[in-house]
N, C-alpha and C. Protein backbone atom coordinates (compact mmCIF):
# COMPACT_ATOMS: atom_id res chain seq x y z
N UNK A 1 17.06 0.41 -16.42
CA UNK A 1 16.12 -0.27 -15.55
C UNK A 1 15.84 0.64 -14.35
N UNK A 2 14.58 0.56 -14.05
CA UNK A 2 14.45 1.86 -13.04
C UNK A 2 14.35 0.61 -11.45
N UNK A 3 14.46 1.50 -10.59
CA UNK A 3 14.20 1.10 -9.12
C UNK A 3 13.00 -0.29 -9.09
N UNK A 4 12.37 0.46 -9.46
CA UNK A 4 10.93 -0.67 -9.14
C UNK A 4 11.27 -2.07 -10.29
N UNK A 5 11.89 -1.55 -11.16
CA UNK A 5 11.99 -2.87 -12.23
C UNK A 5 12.26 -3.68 -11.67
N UNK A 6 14.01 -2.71 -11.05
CA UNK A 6 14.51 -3.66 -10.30
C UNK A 6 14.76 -4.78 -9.31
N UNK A 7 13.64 -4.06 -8.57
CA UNK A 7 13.25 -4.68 -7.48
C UNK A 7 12.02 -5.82 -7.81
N UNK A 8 11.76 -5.79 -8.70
CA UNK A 8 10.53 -6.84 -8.87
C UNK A 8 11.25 -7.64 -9.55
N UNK A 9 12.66 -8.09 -10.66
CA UNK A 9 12.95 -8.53 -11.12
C UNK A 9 13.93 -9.61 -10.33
N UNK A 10 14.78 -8.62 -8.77
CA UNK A 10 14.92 -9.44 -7.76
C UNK A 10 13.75 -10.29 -6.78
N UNK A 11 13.14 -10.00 -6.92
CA UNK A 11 11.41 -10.82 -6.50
C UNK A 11 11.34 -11.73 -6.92
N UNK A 12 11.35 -11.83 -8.28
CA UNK A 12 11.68 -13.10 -9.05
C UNK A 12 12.41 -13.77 -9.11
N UNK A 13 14.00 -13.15 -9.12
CA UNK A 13 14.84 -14.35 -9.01
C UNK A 13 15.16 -14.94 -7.85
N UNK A 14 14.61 -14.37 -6.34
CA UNK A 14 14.79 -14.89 -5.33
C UNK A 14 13.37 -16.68 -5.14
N UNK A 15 12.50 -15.87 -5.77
CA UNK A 15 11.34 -17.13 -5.71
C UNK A 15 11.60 -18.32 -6.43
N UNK A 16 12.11 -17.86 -7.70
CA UNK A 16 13.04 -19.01 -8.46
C UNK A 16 13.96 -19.86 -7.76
N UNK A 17 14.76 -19.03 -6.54
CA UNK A 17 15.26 -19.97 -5.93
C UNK A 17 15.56 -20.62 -4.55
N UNK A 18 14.06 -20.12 -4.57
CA UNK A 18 13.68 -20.48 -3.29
C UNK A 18 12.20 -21.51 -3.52
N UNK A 19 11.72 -21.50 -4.57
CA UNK A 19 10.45 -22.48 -4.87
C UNK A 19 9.99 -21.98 -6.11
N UNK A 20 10.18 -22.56 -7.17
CA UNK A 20 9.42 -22.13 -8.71
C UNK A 20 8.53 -21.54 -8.41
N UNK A 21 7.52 -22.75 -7.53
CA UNK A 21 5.75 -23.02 -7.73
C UNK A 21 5.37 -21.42 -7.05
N UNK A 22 6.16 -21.21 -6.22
CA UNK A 22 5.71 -19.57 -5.60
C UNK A 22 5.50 -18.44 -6.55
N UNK A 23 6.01 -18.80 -7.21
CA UNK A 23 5.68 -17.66 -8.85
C UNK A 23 4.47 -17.55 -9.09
N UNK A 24 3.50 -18.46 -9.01
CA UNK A 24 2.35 -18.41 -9.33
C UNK A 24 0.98 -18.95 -8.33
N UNK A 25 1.60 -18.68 -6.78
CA UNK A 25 0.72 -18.34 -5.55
C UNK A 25 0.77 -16.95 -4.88
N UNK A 26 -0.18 -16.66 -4.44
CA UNK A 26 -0.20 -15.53 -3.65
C UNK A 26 1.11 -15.30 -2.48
N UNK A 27 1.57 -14.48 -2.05
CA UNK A 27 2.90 -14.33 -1.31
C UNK A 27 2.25 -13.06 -0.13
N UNK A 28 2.72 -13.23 1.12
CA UNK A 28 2.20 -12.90 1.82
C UNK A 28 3.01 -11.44 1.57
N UNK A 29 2.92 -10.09 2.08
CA UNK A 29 4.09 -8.86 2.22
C UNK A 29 4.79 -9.00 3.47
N UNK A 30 4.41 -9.68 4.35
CA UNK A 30 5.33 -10.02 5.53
C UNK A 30 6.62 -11.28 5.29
N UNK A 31 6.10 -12.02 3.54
CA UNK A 31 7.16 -13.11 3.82
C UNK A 31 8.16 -12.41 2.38
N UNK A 32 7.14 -11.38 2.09
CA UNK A 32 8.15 -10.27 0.92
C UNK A 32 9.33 -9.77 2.00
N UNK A 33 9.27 -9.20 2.90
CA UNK A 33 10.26 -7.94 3.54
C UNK A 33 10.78 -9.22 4.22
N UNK A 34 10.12 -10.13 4.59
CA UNK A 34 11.72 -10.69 5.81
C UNK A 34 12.08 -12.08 4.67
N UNK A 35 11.81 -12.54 4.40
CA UNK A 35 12.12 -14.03 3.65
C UNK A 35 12.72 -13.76 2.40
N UNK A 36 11.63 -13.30 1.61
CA UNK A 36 11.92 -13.20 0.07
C UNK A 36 13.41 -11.95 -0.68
N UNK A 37 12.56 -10.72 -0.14
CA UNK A 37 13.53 -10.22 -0.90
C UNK A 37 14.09 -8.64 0.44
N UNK A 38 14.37 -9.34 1.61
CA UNK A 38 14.78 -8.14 3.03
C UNK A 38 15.70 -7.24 2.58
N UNK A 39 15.54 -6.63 3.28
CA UNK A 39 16.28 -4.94 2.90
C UNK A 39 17.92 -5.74 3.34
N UNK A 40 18.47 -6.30 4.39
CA UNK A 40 19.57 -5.81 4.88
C UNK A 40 20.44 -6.99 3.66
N UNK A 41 19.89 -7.89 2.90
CA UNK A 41 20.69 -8.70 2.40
C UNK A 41 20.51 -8.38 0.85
N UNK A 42 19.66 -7.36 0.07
CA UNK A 42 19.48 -7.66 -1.07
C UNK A 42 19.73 -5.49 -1.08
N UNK A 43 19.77 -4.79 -0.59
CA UNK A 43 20.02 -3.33 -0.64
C UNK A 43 21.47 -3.42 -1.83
N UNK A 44 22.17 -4.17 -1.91
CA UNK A 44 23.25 -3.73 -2.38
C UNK A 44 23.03 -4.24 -4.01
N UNK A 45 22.19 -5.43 -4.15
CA UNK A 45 21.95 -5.74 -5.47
C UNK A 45 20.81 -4.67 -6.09
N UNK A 46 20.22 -3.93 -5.13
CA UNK A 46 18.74 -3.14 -5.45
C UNK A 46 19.51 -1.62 -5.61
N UNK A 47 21.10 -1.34 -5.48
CA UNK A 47 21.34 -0.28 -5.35
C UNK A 47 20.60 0.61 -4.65
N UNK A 48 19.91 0.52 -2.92
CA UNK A 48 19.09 0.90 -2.39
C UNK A 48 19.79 1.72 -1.41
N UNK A 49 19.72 3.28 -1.28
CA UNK A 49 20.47 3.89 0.16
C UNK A 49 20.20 3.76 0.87
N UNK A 50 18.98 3.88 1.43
CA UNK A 50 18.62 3.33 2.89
C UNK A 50 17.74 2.54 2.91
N UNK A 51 16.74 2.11 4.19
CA UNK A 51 15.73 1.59 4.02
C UNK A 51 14.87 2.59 4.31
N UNK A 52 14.80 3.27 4.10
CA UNK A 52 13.32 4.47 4.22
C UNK A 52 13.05 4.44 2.51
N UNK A 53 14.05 4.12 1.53
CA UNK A 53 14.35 3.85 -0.14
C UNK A 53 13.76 2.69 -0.10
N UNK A 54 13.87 1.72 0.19
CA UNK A 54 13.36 0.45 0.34
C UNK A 54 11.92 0.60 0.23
N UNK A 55 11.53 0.62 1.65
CA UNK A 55 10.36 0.92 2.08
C UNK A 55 9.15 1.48 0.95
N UNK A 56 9.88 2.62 0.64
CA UNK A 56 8.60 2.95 -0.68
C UNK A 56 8.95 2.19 -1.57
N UNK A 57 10.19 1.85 -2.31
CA UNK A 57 9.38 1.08 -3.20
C UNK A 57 8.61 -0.17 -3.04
N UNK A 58 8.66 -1.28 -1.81
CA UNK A 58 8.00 -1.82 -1.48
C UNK A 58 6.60 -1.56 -2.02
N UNK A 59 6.52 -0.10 -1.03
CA UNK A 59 5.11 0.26 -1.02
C UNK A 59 4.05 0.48 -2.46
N UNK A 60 5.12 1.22 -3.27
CA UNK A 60 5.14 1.58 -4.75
C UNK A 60 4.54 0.08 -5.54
N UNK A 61 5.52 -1.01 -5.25
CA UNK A 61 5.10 -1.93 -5.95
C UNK A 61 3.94 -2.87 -5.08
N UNK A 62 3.60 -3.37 -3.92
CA UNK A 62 2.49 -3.39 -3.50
C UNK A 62 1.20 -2.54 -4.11
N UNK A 63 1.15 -1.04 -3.93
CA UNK A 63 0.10 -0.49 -4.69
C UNK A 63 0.17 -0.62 -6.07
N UNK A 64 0.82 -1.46 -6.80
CA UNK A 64 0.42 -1.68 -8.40
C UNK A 64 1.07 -0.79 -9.40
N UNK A 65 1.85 -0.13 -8.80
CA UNK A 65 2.78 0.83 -10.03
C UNK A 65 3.79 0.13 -11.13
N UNK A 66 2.97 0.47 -11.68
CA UNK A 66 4.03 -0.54 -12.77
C UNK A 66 3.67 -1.58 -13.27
N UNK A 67 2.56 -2.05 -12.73
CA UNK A 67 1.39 -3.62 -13.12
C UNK A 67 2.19 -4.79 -12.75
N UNK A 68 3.10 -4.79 -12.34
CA UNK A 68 4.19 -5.67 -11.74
C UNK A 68 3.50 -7.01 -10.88
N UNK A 69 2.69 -6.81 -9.57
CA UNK A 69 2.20 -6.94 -8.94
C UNK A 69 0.47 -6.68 -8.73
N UNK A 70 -0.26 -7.55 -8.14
CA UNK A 70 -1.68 -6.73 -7.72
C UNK A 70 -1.88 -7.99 -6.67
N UNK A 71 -2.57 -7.26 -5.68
CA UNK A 71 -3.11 -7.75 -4.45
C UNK A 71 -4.34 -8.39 -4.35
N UNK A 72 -4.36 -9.18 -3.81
CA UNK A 72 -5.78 -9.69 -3.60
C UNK A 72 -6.69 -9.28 -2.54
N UNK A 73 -6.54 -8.25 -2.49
CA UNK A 73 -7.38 -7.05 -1.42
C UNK A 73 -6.98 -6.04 -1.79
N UNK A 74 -8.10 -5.23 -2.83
CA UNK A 74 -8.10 -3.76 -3.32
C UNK A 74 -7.90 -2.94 -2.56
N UNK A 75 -8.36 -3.12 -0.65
CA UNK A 75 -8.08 -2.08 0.14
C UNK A 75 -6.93 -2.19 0.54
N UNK A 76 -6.07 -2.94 0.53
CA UNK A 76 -4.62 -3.41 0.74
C UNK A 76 -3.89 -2.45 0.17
N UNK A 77 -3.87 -2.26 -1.46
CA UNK A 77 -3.32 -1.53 -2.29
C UNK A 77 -3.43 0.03 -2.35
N UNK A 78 -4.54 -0.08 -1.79
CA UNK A 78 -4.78 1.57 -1.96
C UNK A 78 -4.49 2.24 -0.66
């Protein structure tokens, strides 16, 4: 499982248990990094070294790598 899998697969299981129905609404990236899935509480399940590691993949999966994700603002992503 690579980095980004990973991290989107914790995406999921945090929304699962934090509200099903969020699986299938739009999610803000501000309630991604502090609510859903924050660097300082989930780094150790993401096997993440720092947060500058974090950070891109954030970014990685925001811009659509991996088809994981897509934004509802094309200029967002790019």
């Amino acid at each position: 499982m690579t980095d980004l899998e990973r991290l989107f697969r914790r995406l999921v299981d945090n929304l699962i248990a934090i509200d099903p129905a969020r699986l299938h609404r739009p999610l803000a990236v501000g309630d991604l990094l502090t609510s859903v899935i924050p660097y300082r509480t989930n780094r150790r399940a993401l096997a993440i070294d720092s947060a500058e590691d974090y950070d891109m993949l954030v970014l990685r999966l925001c811009a659509g790598e991996g088809g994981f994700v897509r934004m509802t603002n094309d200029d967002m992503a790019q």
